[in-house]
C-alpha atoms as a PDB file:
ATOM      1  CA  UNK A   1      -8.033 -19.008   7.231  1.00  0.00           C
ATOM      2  CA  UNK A   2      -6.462 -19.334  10.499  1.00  0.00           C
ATOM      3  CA  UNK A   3      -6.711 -18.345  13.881  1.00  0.00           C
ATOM      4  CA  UNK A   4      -4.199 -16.301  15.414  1.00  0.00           C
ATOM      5  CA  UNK A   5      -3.459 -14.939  19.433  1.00  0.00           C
ATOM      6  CA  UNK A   6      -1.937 -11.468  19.836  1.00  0.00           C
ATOM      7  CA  UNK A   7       1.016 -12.693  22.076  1.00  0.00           C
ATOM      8  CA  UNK A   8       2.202  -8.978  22.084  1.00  0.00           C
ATOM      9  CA  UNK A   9       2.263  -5.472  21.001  1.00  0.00           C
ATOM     10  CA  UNK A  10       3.908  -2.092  21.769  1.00  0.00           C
ATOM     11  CA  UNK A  11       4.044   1.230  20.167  1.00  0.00           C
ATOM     12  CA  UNK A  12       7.429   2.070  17.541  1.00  0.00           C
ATOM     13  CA  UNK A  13       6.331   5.326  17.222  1.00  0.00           C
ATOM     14  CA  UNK A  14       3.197   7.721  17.945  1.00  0.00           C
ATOM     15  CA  UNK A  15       1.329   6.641  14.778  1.00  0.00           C
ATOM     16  CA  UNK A  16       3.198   3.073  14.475  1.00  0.00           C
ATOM     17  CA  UNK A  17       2.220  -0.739  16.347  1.00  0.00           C
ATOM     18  CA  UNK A  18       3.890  -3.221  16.569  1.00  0.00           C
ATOM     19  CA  UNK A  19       1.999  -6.615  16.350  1.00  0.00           C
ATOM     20  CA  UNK A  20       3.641  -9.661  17.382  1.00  0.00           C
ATOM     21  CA  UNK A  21       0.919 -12.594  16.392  1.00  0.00           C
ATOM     22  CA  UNK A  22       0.934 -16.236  16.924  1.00  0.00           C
ATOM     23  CA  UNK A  23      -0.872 -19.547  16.630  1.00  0.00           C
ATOM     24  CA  UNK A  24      -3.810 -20.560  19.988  1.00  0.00           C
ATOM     25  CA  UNK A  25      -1.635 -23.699  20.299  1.00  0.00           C
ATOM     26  CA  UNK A  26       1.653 -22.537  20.319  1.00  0.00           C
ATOM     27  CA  UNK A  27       2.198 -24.068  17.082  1.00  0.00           C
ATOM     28  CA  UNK A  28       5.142 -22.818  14.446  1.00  0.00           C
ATOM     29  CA  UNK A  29       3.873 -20.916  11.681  1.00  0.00           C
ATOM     30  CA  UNK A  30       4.649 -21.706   8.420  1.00  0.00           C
ATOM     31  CA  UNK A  31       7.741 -19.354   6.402  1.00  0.00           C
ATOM     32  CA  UNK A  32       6.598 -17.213   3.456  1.00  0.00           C
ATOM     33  CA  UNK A  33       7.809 -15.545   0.737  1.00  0.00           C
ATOM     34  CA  UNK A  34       9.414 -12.392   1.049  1.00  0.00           C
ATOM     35  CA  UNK A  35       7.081  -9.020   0.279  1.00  0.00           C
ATOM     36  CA  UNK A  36       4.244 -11.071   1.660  1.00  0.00           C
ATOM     37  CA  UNK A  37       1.373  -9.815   3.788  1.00  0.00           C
ATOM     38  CA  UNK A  38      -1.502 -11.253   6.095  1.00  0.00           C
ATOM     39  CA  UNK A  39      -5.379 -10.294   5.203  1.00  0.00           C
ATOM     40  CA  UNK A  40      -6.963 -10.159   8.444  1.00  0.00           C
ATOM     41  CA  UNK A  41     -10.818 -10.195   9.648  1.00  0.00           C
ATOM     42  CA  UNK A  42     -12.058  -8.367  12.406  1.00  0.00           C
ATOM     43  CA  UNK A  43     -15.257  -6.625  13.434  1.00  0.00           C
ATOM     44  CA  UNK A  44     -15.822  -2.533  12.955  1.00  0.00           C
ATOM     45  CA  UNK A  45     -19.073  -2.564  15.389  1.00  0.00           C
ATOM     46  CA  UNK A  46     -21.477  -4.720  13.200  1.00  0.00           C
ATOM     47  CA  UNK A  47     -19.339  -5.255  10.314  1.00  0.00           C
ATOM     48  CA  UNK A  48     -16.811  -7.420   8.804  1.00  0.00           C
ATOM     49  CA  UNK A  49     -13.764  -5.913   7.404  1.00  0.00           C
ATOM     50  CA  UNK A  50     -11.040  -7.773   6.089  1.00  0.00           C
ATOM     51  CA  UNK A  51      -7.548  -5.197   5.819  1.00  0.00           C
ATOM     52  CA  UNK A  52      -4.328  -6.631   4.936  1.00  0.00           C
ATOM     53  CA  UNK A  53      -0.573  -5.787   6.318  1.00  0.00           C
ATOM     54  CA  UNK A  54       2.366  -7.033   5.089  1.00  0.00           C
ATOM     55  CA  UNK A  55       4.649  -9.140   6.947  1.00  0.00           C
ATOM     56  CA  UNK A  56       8.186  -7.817   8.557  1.00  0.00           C
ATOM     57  CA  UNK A  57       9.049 -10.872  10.593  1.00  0.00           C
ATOM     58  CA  UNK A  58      11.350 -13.903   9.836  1.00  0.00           C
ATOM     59  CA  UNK A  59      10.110 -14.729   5.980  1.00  0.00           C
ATOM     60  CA  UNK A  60      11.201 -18.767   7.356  1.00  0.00           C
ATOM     61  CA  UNK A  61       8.564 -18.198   9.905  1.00  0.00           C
ATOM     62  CA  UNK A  62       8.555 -19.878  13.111  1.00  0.00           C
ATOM     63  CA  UNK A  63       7.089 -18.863  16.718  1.00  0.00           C
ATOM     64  CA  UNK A  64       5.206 -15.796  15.262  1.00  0.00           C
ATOM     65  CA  UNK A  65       4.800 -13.488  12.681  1.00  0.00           C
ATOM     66  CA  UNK A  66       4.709  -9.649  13.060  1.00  0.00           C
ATOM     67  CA  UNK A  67       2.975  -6.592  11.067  1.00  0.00           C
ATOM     68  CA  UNK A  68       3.894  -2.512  11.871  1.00  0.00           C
ATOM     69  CA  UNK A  69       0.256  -0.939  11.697  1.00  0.00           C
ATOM     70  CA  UNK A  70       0.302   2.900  10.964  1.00  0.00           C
ATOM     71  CA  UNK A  71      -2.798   4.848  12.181  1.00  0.00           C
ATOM     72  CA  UNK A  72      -4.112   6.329   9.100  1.00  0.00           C
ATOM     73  CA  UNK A  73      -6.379   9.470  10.939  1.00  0.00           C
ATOM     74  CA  UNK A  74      -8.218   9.998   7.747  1.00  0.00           C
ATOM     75  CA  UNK A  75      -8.886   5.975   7.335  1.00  0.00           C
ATOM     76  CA  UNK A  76     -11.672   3.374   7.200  1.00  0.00           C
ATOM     77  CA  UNK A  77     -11.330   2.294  10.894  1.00  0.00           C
ATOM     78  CA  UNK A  78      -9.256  -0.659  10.588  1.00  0.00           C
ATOM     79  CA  UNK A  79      -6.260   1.006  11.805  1.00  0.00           C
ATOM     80  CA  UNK A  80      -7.989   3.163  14.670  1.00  0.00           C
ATOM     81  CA  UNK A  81      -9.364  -0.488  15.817  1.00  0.00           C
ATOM     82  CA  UNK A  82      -5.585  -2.369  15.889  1.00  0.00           C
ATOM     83  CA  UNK A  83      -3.799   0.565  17.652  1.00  0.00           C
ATOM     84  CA  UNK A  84      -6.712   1.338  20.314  1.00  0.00           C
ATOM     85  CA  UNK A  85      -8.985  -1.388  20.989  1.00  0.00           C
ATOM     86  CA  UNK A  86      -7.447  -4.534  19.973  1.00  0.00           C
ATOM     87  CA  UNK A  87      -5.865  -6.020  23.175  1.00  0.00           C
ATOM     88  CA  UNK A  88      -3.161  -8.353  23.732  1.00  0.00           C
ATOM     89  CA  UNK A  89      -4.748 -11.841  24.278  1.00  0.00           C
ATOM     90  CA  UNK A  90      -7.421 -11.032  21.570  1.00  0.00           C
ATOM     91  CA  UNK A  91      -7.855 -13.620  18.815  1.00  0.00           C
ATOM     92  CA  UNK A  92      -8.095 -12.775  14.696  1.00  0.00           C
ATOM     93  CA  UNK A  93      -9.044 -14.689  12.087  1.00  0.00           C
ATOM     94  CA  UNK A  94      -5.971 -14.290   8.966  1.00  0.00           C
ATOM     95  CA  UNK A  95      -5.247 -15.867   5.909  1.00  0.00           C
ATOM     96  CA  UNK A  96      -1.767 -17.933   5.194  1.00  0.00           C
ATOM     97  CA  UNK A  97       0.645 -15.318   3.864  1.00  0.00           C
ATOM     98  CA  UNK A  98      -0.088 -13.909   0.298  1.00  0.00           C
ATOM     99  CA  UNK A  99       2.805 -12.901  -2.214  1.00  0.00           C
ATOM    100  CA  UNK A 100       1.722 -10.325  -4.766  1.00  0.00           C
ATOM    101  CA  UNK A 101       4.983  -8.401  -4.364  1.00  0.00           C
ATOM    102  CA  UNK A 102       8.383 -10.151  -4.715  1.00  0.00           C
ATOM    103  CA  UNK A 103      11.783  -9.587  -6.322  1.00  0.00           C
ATOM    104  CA  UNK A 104      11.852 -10.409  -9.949  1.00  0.00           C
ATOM    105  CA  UNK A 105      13.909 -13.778 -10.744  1.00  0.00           C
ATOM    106  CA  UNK A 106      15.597 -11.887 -13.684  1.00  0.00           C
ATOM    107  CA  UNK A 107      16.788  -8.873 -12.396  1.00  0.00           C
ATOM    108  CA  UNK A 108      20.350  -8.051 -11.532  1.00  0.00           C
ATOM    109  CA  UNK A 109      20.011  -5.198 -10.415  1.00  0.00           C
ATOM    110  CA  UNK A 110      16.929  -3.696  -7.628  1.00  0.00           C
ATOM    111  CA  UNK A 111      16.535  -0.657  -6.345  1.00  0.00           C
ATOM    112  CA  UNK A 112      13.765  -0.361  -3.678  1.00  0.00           C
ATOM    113  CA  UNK A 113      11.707   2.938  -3.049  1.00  0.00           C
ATOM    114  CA  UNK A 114       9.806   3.120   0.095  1.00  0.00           C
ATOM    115  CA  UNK A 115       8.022   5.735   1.745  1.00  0.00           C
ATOM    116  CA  UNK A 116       6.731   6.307   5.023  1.00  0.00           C
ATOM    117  CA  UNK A 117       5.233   2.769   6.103  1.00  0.00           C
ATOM    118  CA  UNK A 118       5.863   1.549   2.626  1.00  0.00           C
ATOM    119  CA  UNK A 119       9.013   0.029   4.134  1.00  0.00           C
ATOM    120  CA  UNK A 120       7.485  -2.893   5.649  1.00  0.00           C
ATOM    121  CA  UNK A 121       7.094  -5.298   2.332  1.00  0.00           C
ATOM    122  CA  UNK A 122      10.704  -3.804   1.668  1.00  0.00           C
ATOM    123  CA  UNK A 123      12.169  -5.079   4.615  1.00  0.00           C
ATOM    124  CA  UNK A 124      12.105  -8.717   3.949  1.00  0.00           C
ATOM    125  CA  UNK A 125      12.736  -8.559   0.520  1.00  0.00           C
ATOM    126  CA  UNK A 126      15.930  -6.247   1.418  1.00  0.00           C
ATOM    127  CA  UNK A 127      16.882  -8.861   3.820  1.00  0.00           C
ATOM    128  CA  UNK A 128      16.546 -11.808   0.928  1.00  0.00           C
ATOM    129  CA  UNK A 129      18.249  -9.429  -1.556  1.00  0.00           C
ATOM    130  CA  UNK A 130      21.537  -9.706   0.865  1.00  0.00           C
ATOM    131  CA  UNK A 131      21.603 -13.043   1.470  1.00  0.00           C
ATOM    132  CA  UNK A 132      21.559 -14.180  -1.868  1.00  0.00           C
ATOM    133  CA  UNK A 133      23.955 -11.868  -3.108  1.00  0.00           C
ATOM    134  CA  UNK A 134      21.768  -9.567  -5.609  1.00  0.00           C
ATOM    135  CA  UNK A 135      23.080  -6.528  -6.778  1.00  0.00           C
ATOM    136  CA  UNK A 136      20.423  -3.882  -5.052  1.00  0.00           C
ATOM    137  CA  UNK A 137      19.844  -0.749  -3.000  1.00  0.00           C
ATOM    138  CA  UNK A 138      17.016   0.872  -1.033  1.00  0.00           C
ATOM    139  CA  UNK A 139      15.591   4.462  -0.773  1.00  0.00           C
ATOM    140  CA  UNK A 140      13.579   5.316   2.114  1.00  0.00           C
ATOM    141  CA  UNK A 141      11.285   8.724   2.834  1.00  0.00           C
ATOM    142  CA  UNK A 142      10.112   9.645   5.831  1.00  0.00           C
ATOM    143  CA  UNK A 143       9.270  12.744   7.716  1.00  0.00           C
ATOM    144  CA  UNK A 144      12.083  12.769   9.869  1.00  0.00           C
ATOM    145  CA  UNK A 145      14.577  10.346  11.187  1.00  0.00           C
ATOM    146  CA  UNK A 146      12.032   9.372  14.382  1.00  0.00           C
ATOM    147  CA  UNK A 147       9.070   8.657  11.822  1.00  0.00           C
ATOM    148  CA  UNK A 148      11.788   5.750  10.114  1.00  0.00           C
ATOM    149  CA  UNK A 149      10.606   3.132  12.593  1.00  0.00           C
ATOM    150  CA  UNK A 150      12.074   0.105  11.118  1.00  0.00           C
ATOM    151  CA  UNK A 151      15.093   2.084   9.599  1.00  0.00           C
ATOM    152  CA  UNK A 152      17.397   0.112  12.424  1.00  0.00           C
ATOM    153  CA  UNK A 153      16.531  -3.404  11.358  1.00  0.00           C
ATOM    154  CA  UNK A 154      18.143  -1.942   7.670  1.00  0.00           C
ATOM    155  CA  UNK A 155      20.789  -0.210   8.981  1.00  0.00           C
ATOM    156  CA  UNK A 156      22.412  -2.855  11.208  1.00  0.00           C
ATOM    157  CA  UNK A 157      22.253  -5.665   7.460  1.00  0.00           C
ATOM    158  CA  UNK A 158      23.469  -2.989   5.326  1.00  0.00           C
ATOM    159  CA  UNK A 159      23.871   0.123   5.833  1.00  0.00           C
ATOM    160  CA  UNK A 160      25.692   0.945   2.664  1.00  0.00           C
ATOM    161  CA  UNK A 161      22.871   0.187   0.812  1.00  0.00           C
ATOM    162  CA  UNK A 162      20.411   2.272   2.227  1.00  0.00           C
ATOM    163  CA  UNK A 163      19.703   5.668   1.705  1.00  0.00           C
ATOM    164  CA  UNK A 164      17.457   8.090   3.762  1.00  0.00           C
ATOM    165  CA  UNK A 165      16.009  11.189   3.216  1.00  0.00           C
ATOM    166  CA  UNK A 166      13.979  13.435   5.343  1.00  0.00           C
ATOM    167  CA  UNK A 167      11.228  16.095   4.111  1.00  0.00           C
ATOM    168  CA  UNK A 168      10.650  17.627   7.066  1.00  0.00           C
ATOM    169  CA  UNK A 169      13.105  17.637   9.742  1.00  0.00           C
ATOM    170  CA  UNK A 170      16.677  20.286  10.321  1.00  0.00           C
ATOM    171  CA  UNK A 171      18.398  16.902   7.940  1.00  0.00           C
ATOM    172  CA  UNK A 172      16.061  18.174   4.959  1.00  0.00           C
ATOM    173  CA  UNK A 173      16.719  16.018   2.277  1.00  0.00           C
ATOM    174  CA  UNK A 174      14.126  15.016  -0.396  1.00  0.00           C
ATOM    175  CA  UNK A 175      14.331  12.015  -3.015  1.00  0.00           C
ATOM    176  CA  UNK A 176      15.201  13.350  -6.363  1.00  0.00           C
ATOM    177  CA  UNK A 177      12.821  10.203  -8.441  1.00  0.00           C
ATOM    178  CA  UNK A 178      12.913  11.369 -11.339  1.00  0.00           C
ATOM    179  CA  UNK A 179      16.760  11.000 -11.030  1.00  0.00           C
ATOM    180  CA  UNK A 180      16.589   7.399  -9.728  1.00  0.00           C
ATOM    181  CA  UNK A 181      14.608   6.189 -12.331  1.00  0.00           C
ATOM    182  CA  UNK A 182      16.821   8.010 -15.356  1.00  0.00           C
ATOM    183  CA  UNK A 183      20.002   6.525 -13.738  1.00  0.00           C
ATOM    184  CA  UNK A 184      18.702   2.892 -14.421  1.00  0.00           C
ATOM    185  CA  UNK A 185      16.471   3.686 -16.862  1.00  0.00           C
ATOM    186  CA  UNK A 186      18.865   1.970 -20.062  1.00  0.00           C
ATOM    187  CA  UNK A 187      19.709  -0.477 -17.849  1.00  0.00           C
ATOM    188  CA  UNK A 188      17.095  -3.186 -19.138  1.00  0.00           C
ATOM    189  CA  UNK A 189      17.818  -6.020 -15.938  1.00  0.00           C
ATOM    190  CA  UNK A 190      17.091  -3.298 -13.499  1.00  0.00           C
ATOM    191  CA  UNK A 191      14.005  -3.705 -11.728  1.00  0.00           C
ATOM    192  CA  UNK A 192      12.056  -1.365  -9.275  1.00  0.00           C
ATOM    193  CA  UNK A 193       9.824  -1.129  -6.147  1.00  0.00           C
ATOM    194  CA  UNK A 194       8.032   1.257  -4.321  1.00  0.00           C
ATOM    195  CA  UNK A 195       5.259   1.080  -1.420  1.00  0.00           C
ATOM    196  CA  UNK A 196       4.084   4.284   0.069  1.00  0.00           C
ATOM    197  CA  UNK A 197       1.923   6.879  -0.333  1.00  0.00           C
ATOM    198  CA  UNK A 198       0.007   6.983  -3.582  1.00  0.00           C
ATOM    199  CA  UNK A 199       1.568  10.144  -4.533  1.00  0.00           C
ATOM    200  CA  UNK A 200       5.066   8.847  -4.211  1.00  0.00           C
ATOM    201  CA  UNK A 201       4.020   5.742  -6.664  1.00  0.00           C
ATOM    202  CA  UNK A 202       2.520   7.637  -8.694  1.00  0.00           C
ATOM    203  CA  UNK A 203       5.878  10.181  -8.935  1.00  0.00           C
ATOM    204  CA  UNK A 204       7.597   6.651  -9.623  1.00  0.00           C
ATOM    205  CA  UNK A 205       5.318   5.303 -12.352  1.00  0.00           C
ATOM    206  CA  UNK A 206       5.339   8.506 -14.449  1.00  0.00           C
ATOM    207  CA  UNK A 207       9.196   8.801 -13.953  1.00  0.00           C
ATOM    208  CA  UNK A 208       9.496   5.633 -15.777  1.00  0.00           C
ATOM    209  CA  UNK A 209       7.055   5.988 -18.195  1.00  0.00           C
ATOM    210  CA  UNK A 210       8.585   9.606 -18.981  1.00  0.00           C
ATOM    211  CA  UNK A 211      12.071   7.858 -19.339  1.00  0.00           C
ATOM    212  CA  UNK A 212      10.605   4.357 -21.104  1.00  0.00           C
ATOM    213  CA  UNK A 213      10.978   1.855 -18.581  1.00  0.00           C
ATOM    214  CA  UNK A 214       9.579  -0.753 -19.466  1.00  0.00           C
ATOM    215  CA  UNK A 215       6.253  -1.578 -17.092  1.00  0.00           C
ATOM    216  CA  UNK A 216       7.147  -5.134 -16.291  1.00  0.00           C
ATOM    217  CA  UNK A 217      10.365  -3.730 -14.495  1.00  0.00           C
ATOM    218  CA  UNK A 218       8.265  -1.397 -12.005  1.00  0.00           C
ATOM    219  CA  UNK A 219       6.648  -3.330  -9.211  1.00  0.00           C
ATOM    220  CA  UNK A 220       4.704  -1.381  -6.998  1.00  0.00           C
ATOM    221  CA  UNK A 221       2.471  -1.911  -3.714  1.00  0.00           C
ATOM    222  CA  UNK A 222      -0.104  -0.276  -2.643  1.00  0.00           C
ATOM    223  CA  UNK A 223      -2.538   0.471   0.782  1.00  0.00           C
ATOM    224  CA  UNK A 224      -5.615   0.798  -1.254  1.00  0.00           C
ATOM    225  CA  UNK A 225      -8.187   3.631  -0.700  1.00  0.00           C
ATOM    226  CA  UNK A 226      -6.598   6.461   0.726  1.00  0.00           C
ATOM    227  CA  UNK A 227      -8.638   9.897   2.024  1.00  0.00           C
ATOM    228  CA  UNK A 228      -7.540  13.256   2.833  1.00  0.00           C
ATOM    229  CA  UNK A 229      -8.942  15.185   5.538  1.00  0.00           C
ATOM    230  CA  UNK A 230     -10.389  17.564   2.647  1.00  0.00           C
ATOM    231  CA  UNK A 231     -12.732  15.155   1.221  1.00  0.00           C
ATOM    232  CA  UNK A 232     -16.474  15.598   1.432  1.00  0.00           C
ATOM    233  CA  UNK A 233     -19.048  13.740  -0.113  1.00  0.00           C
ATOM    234  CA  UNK A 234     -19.392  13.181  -3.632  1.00  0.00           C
ATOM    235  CA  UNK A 235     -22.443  13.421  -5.781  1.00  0.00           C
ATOM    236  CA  UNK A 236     -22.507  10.671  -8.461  1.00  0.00           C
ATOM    237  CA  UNK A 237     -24.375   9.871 -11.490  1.00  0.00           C
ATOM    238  CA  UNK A 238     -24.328   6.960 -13.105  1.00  0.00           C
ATOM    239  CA  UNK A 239     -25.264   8.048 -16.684  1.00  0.00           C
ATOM    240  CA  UNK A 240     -26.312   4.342 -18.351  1.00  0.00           C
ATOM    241  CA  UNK A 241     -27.897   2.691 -14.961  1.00  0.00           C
ATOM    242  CA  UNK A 242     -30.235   5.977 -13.788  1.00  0.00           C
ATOM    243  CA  UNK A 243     -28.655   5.313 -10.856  1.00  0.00           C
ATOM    244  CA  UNK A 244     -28.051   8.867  -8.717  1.00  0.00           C
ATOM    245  CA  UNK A 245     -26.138   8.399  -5.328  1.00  0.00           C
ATOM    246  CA  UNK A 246     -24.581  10.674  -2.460  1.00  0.00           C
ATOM    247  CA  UNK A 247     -21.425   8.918  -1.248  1.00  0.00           C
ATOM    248  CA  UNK A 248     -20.009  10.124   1.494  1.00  0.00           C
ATOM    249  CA  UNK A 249     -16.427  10.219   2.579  1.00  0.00           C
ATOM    250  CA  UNK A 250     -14.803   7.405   3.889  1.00  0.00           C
ATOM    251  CA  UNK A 251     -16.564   5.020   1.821  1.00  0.00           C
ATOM    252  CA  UNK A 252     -15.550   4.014  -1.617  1.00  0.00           C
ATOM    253  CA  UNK A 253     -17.527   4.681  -4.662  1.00  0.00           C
ATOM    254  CA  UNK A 254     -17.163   1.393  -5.946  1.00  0.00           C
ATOM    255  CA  UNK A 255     -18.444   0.020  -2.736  1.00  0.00           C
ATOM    256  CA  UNK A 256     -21.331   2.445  -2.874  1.00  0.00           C
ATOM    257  CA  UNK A 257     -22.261   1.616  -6.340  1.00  0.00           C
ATOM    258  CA  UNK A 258     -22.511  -2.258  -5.420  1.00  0.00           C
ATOM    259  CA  UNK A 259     -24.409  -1.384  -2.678  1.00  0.00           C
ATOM    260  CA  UNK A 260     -27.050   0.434  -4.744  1.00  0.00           C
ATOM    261  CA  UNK A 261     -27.032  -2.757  -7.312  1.00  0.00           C
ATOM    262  CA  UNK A 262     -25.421  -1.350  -9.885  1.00  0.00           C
ATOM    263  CA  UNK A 263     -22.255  -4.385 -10.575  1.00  0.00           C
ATOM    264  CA  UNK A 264     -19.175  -3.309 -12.329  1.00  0.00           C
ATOM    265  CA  UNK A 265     -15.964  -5.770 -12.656  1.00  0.00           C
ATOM    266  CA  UNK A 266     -13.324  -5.197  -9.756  1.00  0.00           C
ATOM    267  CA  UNK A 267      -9.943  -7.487  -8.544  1.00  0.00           C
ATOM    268  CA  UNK A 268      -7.341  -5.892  -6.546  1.00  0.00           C
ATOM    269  CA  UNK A 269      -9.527  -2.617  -5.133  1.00  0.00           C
ATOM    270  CA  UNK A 270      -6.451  -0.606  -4.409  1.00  0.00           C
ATOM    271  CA  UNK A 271      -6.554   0.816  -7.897  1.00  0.00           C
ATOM    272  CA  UNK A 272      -3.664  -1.427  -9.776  1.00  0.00           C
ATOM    273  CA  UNK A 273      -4.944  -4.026 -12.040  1.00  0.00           C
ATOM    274  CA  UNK A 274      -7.264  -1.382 -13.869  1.00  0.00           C
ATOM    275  CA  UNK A 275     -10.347  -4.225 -13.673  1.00  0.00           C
ATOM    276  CA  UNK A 276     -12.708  -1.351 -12.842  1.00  0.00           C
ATOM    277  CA  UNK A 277     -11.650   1.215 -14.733  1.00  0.00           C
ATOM    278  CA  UNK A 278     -14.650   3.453 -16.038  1.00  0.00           C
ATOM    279  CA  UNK A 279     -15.283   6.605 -18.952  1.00  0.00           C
ATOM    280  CA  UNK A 280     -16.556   9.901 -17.373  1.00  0.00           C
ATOM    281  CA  UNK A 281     -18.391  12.504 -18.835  1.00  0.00           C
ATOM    282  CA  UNK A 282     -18.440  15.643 -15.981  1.00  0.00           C
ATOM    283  CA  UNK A 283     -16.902  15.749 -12.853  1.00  0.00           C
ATOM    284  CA  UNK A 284     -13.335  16.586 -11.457  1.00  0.00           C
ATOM    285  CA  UNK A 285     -12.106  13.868 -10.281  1.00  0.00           C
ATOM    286  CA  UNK A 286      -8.911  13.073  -7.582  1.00  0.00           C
ATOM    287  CA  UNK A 287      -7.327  10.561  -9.322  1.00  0.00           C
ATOM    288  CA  UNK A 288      -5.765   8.071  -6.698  1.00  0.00           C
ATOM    289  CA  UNK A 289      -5.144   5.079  -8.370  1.00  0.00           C
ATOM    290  CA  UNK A 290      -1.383   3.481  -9.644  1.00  0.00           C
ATOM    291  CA  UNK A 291      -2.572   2.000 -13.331  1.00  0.00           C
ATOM    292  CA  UNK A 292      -3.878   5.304 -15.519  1.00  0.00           C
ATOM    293  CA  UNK A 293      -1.403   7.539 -17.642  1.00  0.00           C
ATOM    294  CA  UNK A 294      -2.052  10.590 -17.414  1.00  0.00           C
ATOM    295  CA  UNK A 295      -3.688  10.848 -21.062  1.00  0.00           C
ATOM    296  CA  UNK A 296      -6.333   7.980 -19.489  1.00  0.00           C
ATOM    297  CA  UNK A 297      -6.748   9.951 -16.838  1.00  0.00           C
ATOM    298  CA  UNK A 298      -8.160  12.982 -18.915  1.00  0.00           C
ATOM    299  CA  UNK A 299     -11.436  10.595 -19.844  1.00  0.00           C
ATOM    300  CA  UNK A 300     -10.812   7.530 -17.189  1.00  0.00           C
ATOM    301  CA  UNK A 301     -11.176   6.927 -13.785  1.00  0.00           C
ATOM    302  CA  UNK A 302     -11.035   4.484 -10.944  1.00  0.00           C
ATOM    303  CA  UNK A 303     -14.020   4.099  -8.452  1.00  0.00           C
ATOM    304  CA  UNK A 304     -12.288   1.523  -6.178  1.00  0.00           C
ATOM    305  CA  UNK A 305      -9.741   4.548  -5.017  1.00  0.00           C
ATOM    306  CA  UNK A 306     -10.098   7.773  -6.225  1.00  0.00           C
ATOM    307  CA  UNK A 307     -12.422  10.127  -5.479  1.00  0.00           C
ATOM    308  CA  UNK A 308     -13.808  13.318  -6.668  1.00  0.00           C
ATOM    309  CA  UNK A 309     -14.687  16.818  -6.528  1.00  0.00           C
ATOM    310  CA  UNK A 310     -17.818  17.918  -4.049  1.00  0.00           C
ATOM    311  CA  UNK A 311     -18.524  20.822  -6.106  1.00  0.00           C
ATOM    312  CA  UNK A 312     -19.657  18.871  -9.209  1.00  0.00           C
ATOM    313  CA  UNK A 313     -21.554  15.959 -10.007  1.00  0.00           C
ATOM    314  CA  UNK A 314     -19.057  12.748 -11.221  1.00  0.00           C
ATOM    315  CA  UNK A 315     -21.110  11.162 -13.994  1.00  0.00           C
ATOM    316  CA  UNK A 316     -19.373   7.943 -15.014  1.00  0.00           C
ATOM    317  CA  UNK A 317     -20.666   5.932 -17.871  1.00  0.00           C
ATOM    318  CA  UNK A 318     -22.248   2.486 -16.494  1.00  0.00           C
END
């Protein structure tokens, strides 16, 4: 870990900061990979949170490195905190930059999905795309055209690359993905990305399984748990523990299970790798996670991001 200053920040948009970080001694930061992201700790009150965000600066790094922060209403805090109460001047504690999401060395051919936020791992990879000379080209959802706050940093390296569309704004225009993925889908160098909203990978990850992409040519990145204002608390029964628990929302059932003693396995907690995957018996259950089909999902389900049902009791079998 390492210390970093907030040298500055400013607003890109009502629900979008900019945060402009950099070392207590003026030091240059180390470059990174491109599609990389920070994990940063910080204090909610009295507890430690760790929340990661990827990285749209200068991938050779240099005087500072910069993050967009979106304020999820419906989140865990973290986001609330860095828009309203984190000042300029204040210090955070962040990890060297981490690479999970990256263009694949044998494709020749990318196309990039983003949605919303979702277009900050895309910009740097777009950026690295174009200066090697890669065959490539980026979608990009948003609301409108004033929600698409990094949209000009795309536009002025290549703008006949990019496409935008807009679901709800005069310009209405939605992304046909179904489409995008059946116009590469024979074309076996092609690879694909997508960051956004869960529903949006999860539109892309059934697109390509109905059209037989092959999974190691879909990359995807996700923001982990993700609530809706409709959630309320979930009743949940662990059928093999006895364990019976009232989770409430805004805090993850696989978090509330650990904290109750019951252990389970877990990695990435933003419902990709499938570690934590578990059977269950009654419930209904909102699945929210980018690794089930949709035949798992009639028996399967992920506790680390999906949630459930208030009007039934989830009984999962651990």
């Amino acid at each position: 870990m390492m210390q970093l200053r907030v040298a500055d920040a400013k607003a890109l948009a009502a629900d979008v900061r900019l945060i402009r970080l950099e070392t207590i001694d003026g030091a240059p930061l180390p470059g990174f990979a491109p599609g990389s992201h920070l994990a940063l700790d910080f204090q909610l009150g009295d507890v430690a949170v760790q929340r990661k965000y990827s990285l749209i600066s200068d991938p050779k790094g240099g005087a500072y490195y910069e993050i967009a922060v979106k304020n999820h209403l419906n989140g865990r805090g973290g986001s609330a905190f860095l828009h309203d109460v984190l000042p300029i001047g204040a210090a955070l504690e962040a990890s060297a930059p981490i690479s999970e999401f990256s263009a694949a060395s044998d494709g020749l051919h990318h196309v990039l999905i983003a949605g919303g936020i979702g277009i900050t791992p895309m910009l740097s990879i777009f950026s690295q795309l174009r200066r090697s000379g890669a065959s490539y080209e980026l979608h990009y959802s948003a609301k409108s055209r004033e929600a698409m706050v990094l949209k000009d940093r795309l536009l002025e390296q290549d703008s006949e690359r990019v496409t935008l569309y807009f679901t709800q704004s005069d310009s209405f225009r939605r992304m046909n993905v179904d489409q995008l993925l059946a116009d590469h889908a024979d074309h076996g160098a092609t690879h694909f990305y997508v960051c956004g909203p869960a529903a949006l990978i999860d539109r892309v990850r059934l697109a390509a399984e109905s059209h037989r992409v092959q999974k190691r040519r879909v990359h995807f990145e996700s923001f982990g748990p993700a609530w809706a204002s409709s959630d309320g608390p979930v009743k949940l029964s662990l059928s093999e523990s006895g364990i019976d628990l009232d989770v409430p929302a805004g805090t993850t059932l696989l978090d509330a299970m650990e904290a109750a003693g019951a252990w389970m396995a877990s990695d990435c907690r933003r419902g990709e790798c499938g570690a934590c995957i578990a059977s269950y018996t009654s419930g209904k259950p909102i699945h929210r996670d980018n690794c089930l089909t949709e035949e798992q999902r009639a028996h399967s389900f992920c506790p680390c991001v999906s949630w459930a049902s208030s009007t039934e009791v989830l009984t999962l079998q651990l």
